[in-house]
C-alpha atoms as a PDB file:
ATOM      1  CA  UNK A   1      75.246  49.605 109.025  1.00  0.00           C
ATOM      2  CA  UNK A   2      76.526  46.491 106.874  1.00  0.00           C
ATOM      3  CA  UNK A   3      76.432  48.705 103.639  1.00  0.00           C
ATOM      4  CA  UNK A   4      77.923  51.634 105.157  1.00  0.00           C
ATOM      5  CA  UNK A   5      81.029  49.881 106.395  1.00  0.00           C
ATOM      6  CA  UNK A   6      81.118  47.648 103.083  1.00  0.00           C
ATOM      7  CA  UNK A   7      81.771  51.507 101.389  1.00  0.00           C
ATOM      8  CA  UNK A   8      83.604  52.840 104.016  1.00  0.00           C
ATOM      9  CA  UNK A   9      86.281  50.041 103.375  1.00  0.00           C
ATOM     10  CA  UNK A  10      85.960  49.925  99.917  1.00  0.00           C
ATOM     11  CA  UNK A  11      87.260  54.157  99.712  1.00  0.00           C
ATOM     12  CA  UNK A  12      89.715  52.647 102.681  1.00  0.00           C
ATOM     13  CA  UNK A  13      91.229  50.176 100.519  1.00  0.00           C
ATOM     14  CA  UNK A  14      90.986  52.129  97.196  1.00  0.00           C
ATOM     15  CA  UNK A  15      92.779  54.782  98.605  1.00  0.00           C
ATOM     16  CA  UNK A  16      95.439  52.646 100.067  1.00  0.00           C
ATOM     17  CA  UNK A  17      95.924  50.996  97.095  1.00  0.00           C
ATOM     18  CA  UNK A  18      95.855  53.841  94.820  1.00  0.00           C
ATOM     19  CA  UNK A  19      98.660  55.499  96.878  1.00  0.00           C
ATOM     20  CA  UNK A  20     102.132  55.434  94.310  1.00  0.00           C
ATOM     21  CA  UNK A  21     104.256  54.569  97.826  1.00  0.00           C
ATOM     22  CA  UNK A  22     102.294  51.438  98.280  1.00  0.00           C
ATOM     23  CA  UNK A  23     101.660  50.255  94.269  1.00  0.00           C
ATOM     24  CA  UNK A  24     102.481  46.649  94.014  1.00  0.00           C
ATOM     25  CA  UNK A  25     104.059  45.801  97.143  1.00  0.00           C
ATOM     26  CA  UNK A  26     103.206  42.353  97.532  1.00  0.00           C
ATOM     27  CA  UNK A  27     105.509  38.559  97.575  1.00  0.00           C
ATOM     28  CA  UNK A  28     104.266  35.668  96.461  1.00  0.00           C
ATOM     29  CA  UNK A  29     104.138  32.598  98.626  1.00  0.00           C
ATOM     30  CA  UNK A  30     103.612  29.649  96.563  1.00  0.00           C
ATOM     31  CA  UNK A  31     100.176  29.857  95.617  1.00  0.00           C
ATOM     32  CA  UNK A  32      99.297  33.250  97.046  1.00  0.00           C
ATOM     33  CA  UNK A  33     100.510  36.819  96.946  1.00  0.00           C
ATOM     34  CA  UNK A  34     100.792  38.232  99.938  1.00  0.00           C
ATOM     35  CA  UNK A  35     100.145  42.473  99.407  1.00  0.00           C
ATOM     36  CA  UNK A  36     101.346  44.894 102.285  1.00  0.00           C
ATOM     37  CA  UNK A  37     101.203  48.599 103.528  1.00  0.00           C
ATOM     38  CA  UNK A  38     102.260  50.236 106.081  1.00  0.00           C
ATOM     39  CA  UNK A  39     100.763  53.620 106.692  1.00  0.00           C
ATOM     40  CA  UNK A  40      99.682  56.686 109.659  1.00  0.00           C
ATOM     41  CA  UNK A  41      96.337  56.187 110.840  1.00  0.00           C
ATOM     42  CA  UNK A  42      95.497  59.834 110.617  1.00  0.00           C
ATOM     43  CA  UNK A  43      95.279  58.785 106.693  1.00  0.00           C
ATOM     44  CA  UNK A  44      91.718  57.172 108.033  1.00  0.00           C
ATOM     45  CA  UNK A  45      88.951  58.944 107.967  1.00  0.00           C
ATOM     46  CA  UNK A  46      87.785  59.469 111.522  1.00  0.00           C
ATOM     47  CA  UNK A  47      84.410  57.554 110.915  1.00  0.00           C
ATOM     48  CA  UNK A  48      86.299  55.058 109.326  1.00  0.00           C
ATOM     49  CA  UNK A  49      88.504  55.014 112.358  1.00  0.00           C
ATOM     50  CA  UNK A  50      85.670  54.379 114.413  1.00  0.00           C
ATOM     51  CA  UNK A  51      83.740  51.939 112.417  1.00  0.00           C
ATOM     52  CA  UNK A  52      86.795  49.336 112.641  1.00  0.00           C
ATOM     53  CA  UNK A  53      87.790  50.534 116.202  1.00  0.00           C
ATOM     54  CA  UNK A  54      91.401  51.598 115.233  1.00  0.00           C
ATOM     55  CA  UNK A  55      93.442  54.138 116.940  1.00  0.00           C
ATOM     56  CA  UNK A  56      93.375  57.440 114.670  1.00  0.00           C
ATOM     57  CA  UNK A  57      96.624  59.592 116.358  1.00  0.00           C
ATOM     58  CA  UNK A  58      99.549  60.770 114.882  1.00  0.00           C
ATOM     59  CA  UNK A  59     101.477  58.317 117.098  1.00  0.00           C
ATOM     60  CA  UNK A  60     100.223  55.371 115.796  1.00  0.00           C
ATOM     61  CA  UNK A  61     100.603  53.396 112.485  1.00  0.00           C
ATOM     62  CA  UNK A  62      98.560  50.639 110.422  1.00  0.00           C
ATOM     63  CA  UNK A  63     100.304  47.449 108.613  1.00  0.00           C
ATOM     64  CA  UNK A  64      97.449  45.963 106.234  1.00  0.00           C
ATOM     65  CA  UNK A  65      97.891  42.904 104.878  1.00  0.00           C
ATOM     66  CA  UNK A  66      95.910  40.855 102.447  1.00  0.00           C
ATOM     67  CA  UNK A  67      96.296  37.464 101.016  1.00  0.00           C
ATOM     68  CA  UNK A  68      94.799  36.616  97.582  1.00  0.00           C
ATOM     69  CA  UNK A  69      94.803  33.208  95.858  1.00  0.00           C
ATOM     70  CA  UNK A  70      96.779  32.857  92.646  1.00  0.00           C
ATOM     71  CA  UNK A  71      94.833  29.962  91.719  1.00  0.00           C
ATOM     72  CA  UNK A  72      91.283  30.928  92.089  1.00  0.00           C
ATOM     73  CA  UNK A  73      89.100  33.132  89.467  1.00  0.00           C
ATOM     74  CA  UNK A  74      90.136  36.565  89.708  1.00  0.00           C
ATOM     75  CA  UNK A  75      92.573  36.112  92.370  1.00  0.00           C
ATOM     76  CA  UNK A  76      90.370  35.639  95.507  1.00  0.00           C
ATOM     77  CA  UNK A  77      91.351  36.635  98.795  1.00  0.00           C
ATOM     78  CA  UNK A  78      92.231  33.390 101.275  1.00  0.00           C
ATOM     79  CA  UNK A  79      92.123  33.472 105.010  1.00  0.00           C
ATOM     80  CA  UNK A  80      95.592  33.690 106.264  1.00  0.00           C
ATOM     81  CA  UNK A  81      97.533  33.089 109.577  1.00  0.00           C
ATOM     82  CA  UNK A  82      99.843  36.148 110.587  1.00  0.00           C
ATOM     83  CA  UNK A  83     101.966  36.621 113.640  1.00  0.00           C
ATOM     84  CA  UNK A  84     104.733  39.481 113.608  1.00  0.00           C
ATOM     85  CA  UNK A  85     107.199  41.536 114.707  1.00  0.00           C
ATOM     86  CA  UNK A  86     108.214  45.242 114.187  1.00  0.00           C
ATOM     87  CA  UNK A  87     111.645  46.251 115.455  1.00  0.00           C
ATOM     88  CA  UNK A  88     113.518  49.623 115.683  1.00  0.00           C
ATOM     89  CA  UNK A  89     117.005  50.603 114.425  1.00  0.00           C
ATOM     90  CA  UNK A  90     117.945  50.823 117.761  1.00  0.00           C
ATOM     91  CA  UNK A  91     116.331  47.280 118.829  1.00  0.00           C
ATOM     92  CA  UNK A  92     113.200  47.730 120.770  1.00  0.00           C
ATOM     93  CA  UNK A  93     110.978  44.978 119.190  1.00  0.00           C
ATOM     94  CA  UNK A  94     106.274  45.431 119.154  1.00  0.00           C
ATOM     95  CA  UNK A  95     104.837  42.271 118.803  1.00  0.00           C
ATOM     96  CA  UNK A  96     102.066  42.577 116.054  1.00  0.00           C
ATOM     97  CA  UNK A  97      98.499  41.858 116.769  1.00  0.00           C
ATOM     98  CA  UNK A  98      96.427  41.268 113.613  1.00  0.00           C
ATOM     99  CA  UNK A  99      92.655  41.303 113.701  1.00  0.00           C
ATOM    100  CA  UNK A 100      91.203  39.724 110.749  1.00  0.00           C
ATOM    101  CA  UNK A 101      88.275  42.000 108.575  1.00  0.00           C
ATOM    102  CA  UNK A 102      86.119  40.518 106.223  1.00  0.00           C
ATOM    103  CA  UNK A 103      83.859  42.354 104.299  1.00  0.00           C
ATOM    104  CA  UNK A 104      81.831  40.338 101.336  1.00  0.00           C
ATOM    105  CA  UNK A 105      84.178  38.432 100.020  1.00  0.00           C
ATOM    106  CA  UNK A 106      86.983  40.524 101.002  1.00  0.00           C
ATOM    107  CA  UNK A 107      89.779  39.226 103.725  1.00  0.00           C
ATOM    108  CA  UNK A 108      91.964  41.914 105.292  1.00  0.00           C
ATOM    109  CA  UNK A 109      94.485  42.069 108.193  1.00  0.00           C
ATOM    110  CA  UNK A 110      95.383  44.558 110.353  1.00  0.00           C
ATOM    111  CA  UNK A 111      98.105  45.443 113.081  1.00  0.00           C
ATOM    112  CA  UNK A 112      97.979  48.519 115.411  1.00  0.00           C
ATOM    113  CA  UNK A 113     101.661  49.808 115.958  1.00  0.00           C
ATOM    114  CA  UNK A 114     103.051  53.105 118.146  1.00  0.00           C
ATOM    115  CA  UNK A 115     105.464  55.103 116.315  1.00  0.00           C
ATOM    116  CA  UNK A 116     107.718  58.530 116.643  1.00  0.00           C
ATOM    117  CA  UNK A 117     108.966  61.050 113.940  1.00  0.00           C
ATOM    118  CA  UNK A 118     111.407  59.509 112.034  1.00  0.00           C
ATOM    119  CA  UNK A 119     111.027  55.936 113.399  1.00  0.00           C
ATOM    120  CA  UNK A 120     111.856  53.227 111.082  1.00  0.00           C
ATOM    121  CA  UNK A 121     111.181  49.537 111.824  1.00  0.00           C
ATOM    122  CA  UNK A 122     111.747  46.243 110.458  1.00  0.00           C
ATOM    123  CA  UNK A 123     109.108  43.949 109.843  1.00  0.00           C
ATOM    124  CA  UNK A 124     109.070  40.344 110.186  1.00  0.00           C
ATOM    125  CA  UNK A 125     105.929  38.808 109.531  1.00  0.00           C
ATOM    126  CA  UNK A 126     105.407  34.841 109.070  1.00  0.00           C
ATOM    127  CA  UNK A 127     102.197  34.136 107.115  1.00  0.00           C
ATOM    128  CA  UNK A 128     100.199  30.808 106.990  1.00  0.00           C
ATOM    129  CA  UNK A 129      97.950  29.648 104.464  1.00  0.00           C
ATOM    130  CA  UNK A 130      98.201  25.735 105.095  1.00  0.00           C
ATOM    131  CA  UNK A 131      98.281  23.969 101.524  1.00  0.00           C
ATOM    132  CA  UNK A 132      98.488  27.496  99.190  1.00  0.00           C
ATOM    133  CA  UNK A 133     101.629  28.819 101.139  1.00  0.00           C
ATOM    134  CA  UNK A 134     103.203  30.200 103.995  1.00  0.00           C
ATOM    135  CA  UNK A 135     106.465  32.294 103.911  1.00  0.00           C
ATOM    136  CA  UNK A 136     107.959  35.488 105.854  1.00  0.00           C
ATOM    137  CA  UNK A 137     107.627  38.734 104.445  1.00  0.00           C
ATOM    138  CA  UNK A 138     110.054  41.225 105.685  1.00  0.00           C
ATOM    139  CA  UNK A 139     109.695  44.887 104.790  1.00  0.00           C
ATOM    140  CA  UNK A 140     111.987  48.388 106.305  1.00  0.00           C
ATOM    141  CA  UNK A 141     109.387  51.516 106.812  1.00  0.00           C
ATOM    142  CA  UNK A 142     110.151  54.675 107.850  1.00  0.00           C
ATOM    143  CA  UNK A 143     107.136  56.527 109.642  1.00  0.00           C
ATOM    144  CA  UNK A 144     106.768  60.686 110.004  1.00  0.00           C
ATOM    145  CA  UNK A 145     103.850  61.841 112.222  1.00  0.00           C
ATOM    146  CA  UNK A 146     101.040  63.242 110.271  1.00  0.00           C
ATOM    147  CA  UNK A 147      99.024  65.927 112.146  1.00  0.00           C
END
C-alpha cells in the first residue's frame, strides 16, 4: 500500500508541477520558498482521490502547498504551519483546513475548498516555519468547473 501511494503522489505532484499555469509559483520566506497551486479536484485521478481521502467533484477545488528549505542539500522540504483564508469577490470568506502529507521525505499541504463556475477567490495564507521563516502568501484564482 506504502509503495502504491508513494507513486500515486509522485504522478500527483509531477503532474501538478509540470502544468505551465502553475510553473514557478512559489515566494520565498526567509530561508524557505514557499510553492503553491490551486487547482479542480477532478484533475485527480479517482484512486488518487481516494487514497488521500479528498473530495473528487467538479464543485470542489485543491490549494497545495509545499515548503522547501533554501538552506539544506537539494532544497529539502520543512514542516510548515499554515492557517488560511479564501474569500470571494463578493466577500463570503472559507476558512482553510490544511492536512499535512508526507510521503518519504516529501512534506505537502493540502486545503479542501467549494467552488462555482467562474468563482474567483483571494487567498490569504500565513505560513510558519519557526527559525527558517514565516510570511503570508496571498494569491487571486479564478476556478471553472471541470466535468
Amino acid at each position: 500500500m506504502k509503495k502504491r501511494l508513494t507513486a500515486t503522489l509522485c504522478v500527483l505532484l509531477i503532474a501538478g508541477f509540470a502544468m505551465p499555469s502553475w510553473a514557478e509559483q512559489f515566494v520565498r520566506m526567509k530561508d524557505i520558498e514557499l510553492h503553491y497551486s490551486a487547482f479542480n479536484s477532478t484533475f485527480l485521478a479517482p484512486k488518487v482521490a481516494r487514497e488521500l481521502k479528498l473530495k473528487r467533484n467538479p464543485y470542489v477545488a485543491l490549494i497545495n502547498i509545499s515548503a522547501l528549505d533554501l538552506y539544506s542539500v537539494g532544497k529539502k522540504p520543512t514542516k510548515t504551519q499554515l492557517t488560511g483564508t479564501a474569500k470571494n469577490l463578493i466577500g463570503n470568506s472559507k476558512t482553510l483546513t490544511f492536512r499535512e502529507i508526507t510521503q518519504g521525505d516529501a512534506i505537502y499541504y493540502l486545503a479542501e475548498l467549494p467552488i462555482t463556475e467562474n468563482e474567483t477567490f483571494r487567498f490569504e495564507i500565513k505560513a510558519d516555519s519557526g527559525t527558517k521563516g514565516s510570511g503570508i502568501l496571498r494569491f487571486n484564482q479564478t476556478f471553472h468547473i471541470q466535468e
